[in-house]
Protein backbone atom coordinates (compact mmCIF):
# COMPACT_ATOMS: atom_id res chain seq x y z
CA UNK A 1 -3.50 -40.64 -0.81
CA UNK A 2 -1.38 -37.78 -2.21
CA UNK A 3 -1.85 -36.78 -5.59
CA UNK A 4 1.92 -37.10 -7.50
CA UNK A 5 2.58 -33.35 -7.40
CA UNK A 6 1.34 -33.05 -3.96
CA UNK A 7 4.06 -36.16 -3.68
CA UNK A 8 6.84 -34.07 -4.99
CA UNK A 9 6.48 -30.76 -2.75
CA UNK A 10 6.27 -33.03 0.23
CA UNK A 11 9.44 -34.89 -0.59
CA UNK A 12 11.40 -31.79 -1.14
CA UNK A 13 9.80 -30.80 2.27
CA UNK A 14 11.35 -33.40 3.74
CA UNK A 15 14.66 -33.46 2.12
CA UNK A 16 14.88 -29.87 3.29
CA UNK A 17 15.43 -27.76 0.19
CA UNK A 18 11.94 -25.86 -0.09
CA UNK A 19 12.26 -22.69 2.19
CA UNK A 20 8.59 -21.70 4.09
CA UNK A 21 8.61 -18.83 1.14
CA UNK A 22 9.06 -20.83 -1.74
CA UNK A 23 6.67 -23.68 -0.57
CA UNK A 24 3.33 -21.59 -2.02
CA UNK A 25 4.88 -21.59 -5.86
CA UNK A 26 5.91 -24.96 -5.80
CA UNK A 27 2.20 -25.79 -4.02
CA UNK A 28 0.69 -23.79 -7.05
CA UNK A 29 3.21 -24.32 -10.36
CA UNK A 30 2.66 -28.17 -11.71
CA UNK A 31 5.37 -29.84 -13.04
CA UNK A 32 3.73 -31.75 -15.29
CA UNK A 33 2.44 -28.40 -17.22
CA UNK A 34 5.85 -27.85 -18.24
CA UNK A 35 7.06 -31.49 -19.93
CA UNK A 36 6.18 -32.63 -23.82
CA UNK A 37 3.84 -35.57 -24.16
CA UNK A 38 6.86 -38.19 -24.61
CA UNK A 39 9.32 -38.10 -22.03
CA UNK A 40 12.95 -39.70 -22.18
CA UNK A 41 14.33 -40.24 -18.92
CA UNK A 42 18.22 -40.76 -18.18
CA UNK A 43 18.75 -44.51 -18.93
CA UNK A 44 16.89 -43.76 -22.02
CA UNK A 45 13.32 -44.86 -21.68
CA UNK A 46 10.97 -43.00 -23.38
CA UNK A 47 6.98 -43.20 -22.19
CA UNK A 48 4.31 -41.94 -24.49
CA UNK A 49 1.40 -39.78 -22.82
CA UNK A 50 -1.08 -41.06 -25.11
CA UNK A 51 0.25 -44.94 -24.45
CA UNK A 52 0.57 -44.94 -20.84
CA UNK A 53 -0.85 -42.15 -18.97
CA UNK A 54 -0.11 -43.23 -15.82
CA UNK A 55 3.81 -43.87 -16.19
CA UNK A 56 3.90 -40.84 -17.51
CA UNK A 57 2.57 -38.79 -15.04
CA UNK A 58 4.94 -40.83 -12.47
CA UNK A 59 8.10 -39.86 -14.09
CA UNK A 60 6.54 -36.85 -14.40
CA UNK A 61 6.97 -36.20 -10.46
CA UNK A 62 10.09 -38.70 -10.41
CA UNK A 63 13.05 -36.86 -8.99
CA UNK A 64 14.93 -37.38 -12.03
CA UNK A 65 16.13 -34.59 -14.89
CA UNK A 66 13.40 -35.26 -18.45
CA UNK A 67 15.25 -34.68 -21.67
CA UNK A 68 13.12 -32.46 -23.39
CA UNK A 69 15.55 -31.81 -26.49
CA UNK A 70 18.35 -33.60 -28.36
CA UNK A 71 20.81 -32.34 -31.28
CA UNK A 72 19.28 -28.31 -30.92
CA UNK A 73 15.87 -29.55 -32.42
CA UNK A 74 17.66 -31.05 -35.58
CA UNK A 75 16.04 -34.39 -36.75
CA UNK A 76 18.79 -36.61 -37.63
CA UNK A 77 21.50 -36.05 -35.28
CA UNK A 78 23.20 -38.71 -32.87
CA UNK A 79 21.16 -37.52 -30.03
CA UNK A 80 23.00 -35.53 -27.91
CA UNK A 81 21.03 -34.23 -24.82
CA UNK A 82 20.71 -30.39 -25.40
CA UNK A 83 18.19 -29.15 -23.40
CA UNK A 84 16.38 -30.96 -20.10
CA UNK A 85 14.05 -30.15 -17.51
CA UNK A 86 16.09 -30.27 -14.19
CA UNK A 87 15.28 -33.11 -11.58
CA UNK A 88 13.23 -30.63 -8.73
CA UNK A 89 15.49 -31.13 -5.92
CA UNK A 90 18.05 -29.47 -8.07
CA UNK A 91 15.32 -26.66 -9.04
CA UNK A 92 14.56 -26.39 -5.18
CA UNK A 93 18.14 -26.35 -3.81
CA UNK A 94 19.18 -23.85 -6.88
CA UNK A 95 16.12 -21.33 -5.96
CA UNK A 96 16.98 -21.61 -2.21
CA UNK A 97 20.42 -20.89 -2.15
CA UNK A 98 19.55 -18.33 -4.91
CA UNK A 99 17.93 -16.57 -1.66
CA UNK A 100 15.46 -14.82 -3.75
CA UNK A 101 12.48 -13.30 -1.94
CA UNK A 102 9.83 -11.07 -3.14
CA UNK A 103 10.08 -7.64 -4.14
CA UNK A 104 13.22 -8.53 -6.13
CA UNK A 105 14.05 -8.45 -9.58
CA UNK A 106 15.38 -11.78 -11.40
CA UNK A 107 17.16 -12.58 -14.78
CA UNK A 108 16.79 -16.31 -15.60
CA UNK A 109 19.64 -17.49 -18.43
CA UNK A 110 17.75 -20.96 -20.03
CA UNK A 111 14.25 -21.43 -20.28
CA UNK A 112 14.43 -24.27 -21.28
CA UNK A 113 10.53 -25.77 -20.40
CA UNK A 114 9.19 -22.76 -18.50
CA UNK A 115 9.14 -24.43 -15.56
CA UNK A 116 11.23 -22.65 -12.90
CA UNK A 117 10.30 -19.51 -14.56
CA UNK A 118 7.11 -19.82 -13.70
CA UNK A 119 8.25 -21.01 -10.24
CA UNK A 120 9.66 -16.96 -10.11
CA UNK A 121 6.89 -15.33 -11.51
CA UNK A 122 4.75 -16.94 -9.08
CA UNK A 123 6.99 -15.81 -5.92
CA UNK A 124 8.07 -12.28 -7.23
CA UNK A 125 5.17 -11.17 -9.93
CA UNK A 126 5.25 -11.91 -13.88
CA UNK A 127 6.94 -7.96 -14.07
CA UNK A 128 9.87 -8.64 -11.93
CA UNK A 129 10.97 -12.07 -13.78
CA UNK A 130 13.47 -12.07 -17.32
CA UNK A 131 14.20 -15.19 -18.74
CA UNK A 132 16.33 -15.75 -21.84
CA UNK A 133 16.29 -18.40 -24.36
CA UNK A 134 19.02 -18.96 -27.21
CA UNK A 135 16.71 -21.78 -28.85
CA UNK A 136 13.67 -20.12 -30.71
CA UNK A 137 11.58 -22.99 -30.92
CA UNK A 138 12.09 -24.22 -26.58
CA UNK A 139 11.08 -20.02 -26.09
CA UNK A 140 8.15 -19.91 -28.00
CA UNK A 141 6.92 -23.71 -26.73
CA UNK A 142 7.86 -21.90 -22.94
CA UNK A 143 5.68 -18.95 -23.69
CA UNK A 144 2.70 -21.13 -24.15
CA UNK A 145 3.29 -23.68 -21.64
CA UNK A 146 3.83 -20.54 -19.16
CA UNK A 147 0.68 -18.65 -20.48
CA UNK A 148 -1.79 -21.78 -20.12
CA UNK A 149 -0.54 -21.78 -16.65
CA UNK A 150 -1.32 -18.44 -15.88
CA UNK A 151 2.20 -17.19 -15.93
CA UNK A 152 3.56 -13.68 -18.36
CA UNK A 153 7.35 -13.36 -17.31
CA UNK A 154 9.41 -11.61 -20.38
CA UNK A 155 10.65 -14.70 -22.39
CA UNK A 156 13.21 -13.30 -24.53
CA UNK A 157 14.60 -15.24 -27.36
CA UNK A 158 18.24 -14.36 -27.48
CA UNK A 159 21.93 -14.86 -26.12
CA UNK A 160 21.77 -15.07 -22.41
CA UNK A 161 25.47 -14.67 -22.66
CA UNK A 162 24.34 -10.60 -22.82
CA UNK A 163 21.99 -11.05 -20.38
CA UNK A 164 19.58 -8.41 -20.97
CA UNK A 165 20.03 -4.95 -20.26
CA UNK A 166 16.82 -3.49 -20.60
CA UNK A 167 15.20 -3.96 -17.64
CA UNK A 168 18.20 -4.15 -15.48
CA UNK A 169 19.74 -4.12 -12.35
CA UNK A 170 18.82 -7.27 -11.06
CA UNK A 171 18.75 -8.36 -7.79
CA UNK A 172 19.46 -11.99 -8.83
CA UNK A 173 20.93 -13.81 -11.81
CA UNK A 174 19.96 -17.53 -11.92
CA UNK A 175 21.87 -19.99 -15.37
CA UNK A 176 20.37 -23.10 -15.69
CA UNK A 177 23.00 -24.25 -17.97
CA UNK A 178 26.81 -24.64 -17.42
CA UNK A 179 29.28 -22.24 -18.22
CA UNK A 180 33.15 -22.49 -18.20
CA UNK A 181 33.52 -18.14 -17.77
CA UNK A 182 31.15 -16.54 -16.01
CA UNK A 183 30.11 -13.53 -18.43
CA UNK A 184 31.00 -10.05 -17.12
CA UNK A 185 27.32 -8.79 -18.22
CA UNK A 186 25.80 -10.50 -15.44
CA UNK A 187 27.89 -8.40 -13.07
CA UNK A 188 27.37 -5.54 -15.02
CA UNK A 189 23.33 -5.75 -14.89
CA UNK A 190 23.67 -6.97 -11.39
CA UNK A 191 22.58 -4.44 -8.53
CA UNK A 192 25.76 -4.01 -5.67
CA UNK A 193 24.80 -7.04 -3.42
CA UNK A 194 23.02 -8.75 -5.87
CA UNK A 195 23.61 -12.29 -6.29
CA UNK A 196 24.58 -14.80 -9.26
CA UNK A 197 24.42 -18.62 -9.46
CA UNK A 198 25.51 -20.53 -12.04
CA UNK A 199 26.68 -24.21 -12.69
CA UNK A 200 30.30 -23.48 -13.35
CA UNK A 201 32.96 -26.34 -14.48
CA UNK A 202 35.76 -27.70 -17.07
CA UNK A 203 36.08 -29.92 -19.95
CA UNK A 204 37.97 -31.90 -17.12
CA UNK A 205 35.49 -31.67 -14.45
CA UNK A 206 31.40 -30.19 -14.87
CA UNK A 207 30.01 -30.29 -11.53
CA UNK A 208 29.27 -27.57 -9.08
CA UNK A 209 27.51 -23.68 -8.70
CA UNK A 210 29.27 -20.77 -8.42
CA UNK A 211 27.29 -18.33 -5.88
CA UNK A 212 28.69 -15.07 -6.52
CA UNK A 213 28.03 -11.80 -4.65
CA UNK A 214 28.25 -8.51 -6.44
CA UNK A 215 30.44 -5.93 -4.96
CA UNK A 216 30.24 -2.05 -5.14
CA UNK A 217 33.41 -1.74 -7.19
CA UNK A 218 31.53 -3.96 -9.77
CA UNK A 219 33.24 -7.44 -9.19
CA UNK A 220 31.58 -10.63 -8.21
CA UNK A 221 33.04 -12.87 -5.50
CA UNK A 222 32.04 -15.86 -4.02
CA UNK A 223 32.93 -19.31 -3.47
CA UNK A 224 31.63 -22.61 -5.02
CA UNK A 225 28.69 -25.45 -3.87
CA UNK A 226 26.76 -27.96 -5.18
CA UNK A 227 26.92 -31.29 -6.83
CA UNK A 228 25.28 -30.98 -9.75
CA UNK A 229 26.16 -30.97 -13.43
CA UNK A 230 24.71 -29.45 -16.23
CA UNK A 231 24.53 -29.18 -20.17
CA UNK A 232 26.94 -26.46 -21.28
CA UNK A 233 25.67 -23.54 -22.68
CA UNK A 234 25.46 -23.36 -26.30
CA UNK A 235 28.85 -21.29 -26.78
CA UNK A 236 31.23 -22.74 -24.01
CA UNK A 237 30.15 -26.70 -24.80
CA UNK A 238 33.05 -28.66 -24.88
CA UNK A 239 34.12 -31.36 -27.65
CA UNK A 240 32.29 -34.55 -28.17
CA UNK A 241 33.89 -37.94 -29.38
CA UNK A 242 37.63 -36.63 -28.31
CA UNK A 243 38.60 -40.38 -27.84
CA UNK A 244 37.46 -41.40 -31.67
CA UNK A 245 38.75 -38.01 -32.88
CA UNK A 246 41.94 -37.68 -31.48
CA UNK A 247 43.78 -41.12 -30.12
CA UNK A 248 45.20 -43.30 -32.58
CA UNK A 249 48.07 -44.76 -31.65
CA UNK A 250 47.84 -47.46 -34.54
CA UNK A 251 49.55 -44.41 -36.15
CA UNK A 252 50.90 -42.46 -34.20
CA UNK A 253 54.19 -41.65 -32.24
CA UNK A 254 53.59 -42.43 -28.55
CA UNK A 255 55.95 -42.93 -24.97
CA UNK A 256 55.32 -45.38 -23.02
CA UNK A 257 55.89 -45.43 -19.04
CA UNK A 258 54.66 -46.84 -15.75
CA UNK A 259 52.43 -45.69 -12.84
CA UNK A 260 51.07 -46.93 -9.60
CA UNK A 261 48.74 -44.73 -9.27
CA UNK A 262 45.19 -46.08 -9.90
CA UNK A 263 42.57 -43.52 -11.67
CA UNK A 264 39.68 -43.59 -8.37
CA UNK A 265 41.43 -40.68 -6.84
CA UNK A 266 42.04 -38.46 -9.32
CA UNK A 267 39.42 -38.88 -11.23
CA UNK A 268 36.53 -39.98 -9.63
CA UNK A 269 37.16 -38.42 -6.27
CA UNK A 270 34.59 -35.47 -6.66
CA UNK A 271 37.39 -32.69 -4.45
CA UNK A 272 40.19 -34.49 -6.61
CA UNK A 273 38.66 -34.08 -10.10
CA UNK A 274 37.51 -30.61 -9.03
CA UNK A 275 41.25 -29.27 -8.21
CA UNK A 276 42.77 -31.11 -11.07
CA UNK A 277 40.89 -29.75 -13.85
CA UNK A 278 41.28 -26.35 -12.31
CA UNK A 279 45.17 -27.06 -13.14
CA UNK A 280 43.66 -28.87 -16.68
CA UNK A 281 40.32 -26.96 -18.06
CA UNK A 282 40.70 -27.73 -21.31
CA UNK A 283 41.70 -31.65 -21.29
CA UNK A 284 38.78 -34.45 -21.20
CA UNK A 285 38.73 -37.64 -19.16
CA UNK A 286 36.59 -40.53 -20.81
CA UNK A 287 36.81 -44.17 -19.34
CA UNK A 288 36.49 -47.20 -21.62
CA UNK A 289 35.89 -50.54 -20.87
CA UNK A 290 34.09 -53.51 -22.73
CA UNK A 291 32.67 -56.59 -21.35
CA UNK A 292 35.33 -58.49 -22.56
CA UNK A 293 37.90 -56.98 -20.93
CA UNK A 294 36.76 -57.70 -17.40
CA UNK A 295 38.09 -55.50 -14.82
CA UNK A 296 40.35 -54.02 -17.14
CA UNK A 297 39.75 -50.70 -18.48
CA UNK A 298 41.38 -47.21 -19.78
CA UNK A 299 41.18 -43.96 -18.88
CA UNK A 300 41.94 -41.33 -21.74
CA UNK A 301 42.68 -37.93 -21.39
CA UNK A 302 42.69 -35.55 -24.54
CA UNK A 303 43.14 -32.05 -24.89
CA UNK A 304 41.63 -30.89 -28.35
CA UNK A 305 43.61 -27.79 -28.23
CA UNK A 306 46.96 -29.72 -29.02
CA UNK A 307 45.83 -32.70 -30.42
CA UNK A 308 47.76 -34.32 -27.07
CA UNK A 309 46.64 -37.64 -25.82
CA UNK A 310 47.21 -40.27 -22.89
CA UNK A 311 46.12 -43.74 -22.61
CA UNK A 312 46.10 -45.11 -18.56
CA UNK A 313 45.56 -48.87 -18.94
CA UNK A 314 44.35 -50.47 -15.89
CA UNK A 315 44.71 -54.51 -15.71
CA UNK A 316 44.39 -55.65 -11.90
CA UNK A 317 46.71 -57.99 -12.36
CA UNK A 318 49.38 -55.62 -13.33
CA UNK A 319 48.77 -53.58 -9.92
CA UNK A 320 52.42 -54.96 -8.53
CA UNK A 321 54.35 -53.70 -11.63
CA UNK A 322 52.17 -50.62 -12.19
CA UNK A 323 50.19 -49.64 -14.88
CA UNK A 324 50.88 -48.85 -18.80
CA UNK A 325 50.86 -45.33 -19.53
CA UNK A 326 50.94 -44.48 -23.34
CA UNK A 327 51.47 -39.86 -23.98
CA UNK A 328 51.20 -38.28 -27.41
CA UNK A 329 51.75 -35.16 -28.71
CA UNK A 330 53.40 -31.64 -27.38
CA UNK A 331 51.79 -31.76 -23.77
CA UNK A 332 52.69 -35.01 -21.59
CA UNK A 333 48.65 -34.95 -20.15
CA UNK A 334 49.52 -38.08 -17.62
CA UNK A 335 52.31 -36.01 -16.09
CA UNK A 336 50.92 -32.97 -15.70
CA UNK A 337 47.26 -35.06 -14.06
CA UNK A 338 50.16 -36.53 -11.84
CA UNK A 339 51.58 -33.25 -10.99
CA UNK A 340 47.94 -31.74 -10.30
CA UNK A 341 47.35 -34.65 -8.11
CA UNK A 342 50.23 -34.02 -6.06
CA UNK A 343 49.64 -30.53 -5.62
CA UNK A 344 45.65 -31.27 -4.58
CA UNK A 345 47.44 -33.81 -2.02
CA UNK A 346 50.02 -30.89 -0.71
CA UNK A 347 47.27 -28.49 0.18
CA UNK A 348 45.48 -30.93 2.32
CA UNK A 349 42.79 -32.72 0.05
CA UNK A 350 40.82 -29.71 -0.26
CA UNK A 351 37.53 -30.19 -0.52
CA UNK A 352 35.76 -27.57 -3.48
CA UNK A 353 34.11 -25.68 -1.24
CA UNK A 354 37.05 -23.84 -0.26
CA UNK A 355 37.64 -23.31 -3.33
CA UNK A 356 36.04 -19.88 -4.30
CA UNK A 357 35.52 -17.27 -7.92
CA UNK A 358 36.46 -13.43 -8.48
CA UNK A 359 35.15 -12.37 -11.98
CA UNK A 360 35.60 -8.98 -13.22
CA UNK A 361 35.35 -6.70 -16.39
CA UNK A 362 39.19 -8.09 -17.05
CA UNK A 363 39.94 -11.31 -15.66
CA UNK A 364 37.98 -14.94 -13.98
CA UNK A 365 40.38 -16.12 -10.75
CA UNK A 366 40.15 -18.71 -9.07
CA UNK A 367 41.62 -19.18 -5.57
CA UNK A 368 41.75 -21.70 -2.41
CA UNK A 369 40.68 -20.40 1.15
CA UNK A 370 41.34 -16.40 0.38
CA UNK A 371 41.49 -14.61 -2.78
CA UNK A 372 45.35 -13.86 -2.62
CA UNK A 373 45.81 -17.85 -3.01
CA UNK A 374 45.89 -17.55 -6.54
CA UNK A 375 44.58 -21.15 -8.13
CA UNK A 376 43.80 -20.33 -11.62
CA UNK A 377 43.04 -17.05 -13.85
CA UNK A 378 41.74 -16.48 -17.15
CA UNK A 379 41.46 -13.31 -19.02
């Protein structure tokens, strides 16, 4: 019988993300090392060590993401997930299309537990590995969790916004947190064909990686991957609570129209949301619905920046004389998510692979099949 974390290398064996090179540090680095003593997983459970051993050491090896912080480390917050321990086939997949091999140089942006730092340090040496850490208290509890496994990378605490200069080029640059701009230092301290990965996303739509090359003139291109999302980093998080915040139409001035077209497309459609909020970055989706309400439920989108709102009502049994659309303030958010739809639609349902990122000292672009199809650009 397999012991759990002999459990966990042989599923991600299996499932085909560990790479014959990157088999050994996963073999040697335990999960479990890495994780606090009371563990919430995602439906909110929370197991004790000290109470039940056992459980705990099974989500332990669960292929499932372990809050590890909520609120930054402040006690009486509403518990907002702020820092996690990524489920490992995300931590596998991430390292192997990373492509890192040994005899490179890595920067790592998140600690966060110290676990796929140590996963580095393992494969490249404890000299060639940088990891940053904006939280003081998650670097120093890394540091120790890292050095009682037999692992010294550089832990910095620190912005990993800057990266960190002093002891680049890099080969690779690996975020484990999301980010909305990809920060020109990393292509800065990046050597020419040295690579960057980085959850990437939207207020609209948080969801895939970014795998960047680095290019001689000192611009990064590359197309996106992935289904994963991650907590924003601390800087680039989007607004919480939009829906309480900002839509109240018991008071204010509203239009009312009519739409047949039902949200599952647009916004759960994973190449849908993807293209929209490319059109949309800074506007919010949230779906509501109560047990009461049966199969009826609303989809709000909000845009903080203008205070504009729209309610999309969805009652089945108003699906033959469409559905109640309710738009506040300066931007009409339902028309342009209709206009983003149909433009998604027009290039042929384009799935967000083809999609692909240019970042530079001056600008972020994004662009569909070849960078000259201009999709989106930020300064």
């Amino acid at each position: 019988m397999l012991l759990p974390h002999e459990e966990l290398v042989a599923r991600l064996v299996r499932v085909g993300d560990l790479p014959p090179h990157l088999r050994p540090s996963f073999e040697r680095v335990e999960r479990h090392r890495f994780l606090p003593d009371r563990i919430t997983t995602p439906d909110g459970t929370t197991v004790d060590r000290a109470r039940d051993e056992a459980r705990w050491f099974e989500l332990a090896y669960a292929d499932i993401p372990i809050v590890t912080q909520r609120d930054d480390g402040a006690e009486h917050g509403p518990g907002y997930p702020t820092s996690s321990a990524s489920q490992p086939t995300i931590v596998a997949d991430m390292l192997r299309r990373l492509d890192v091999l040994p005899g490179m140089r890595v920067l790592e942006v998140g600690t966060g537990t110290g676990y796929n730092a140590a996963l580095l340090s393992h494969l490249l040496g404890d000299d060639e590995v940088t990891s940053v850490e904006v939280d003081a208290e998650l670097a120093e509890t890394a540091r120790v969790r890292l050095m009682s496994a037999g692992f010294t990378p550089l832990v910095v605490t620190g912005d990993g916004m800057q990266g960190w200069p002093a002891r680049a080029p890099y080969d690779r640059v690996i975020s484990t947190a999301a980010v909305q701009r990809v920060p020109y230092h990393w292509v800065a301290q990046s050597r020419p064909g040295g690579r960057i990965l980085t959850p990437w996303g939207n207020a609209f739509h948080n969801g895939v990686l970014a795998e960047l090359r680095v290019g001689p003139d000192g611009t990064a291109h590359g197309r996106f991957g992935g289904d994963v999302a991650f907590m924003w980093v601390r800087d680039q998080r989007v607004p919480r609570r939009v829906v309480e915040t900002y839509v109240h139409p018991e008071t204010q001035e509203f239009t009312t129209t009519r739409t047949e077209l039902y949200p599952y497309e647009p916004i759960s459609d994973f190449g849908a949301s993807f293209a929209i909020g490319l059109r949309m970055p800074t506007v919010l989706n949230r779906v509501e619905s109560s047990e009461s309400d049966g199969p009826r439920f609303t989809v709000h989108l909000v845009d903080p920046d203008t205070g504009s709102w729209a309610s999309w009502h969805i009652d089945p049994g108003q699906r033959g004389t469409g559905y109640e659309v309710r738009q506040h303030g300066p931007r009409e958010l339902f028309t342009e998510l209709e206009a983003a739809h149909a433009w998604w639609l027009g290039e042929g349902r384009p799935e967000h692979s083809r999609f692909g990122l240019t970042v530079s000292a001056d600008h972020q672009r994004v662009w569909l099949d070849e960078e000259s199809h201009l999709v989106a650009s930020a300064p």
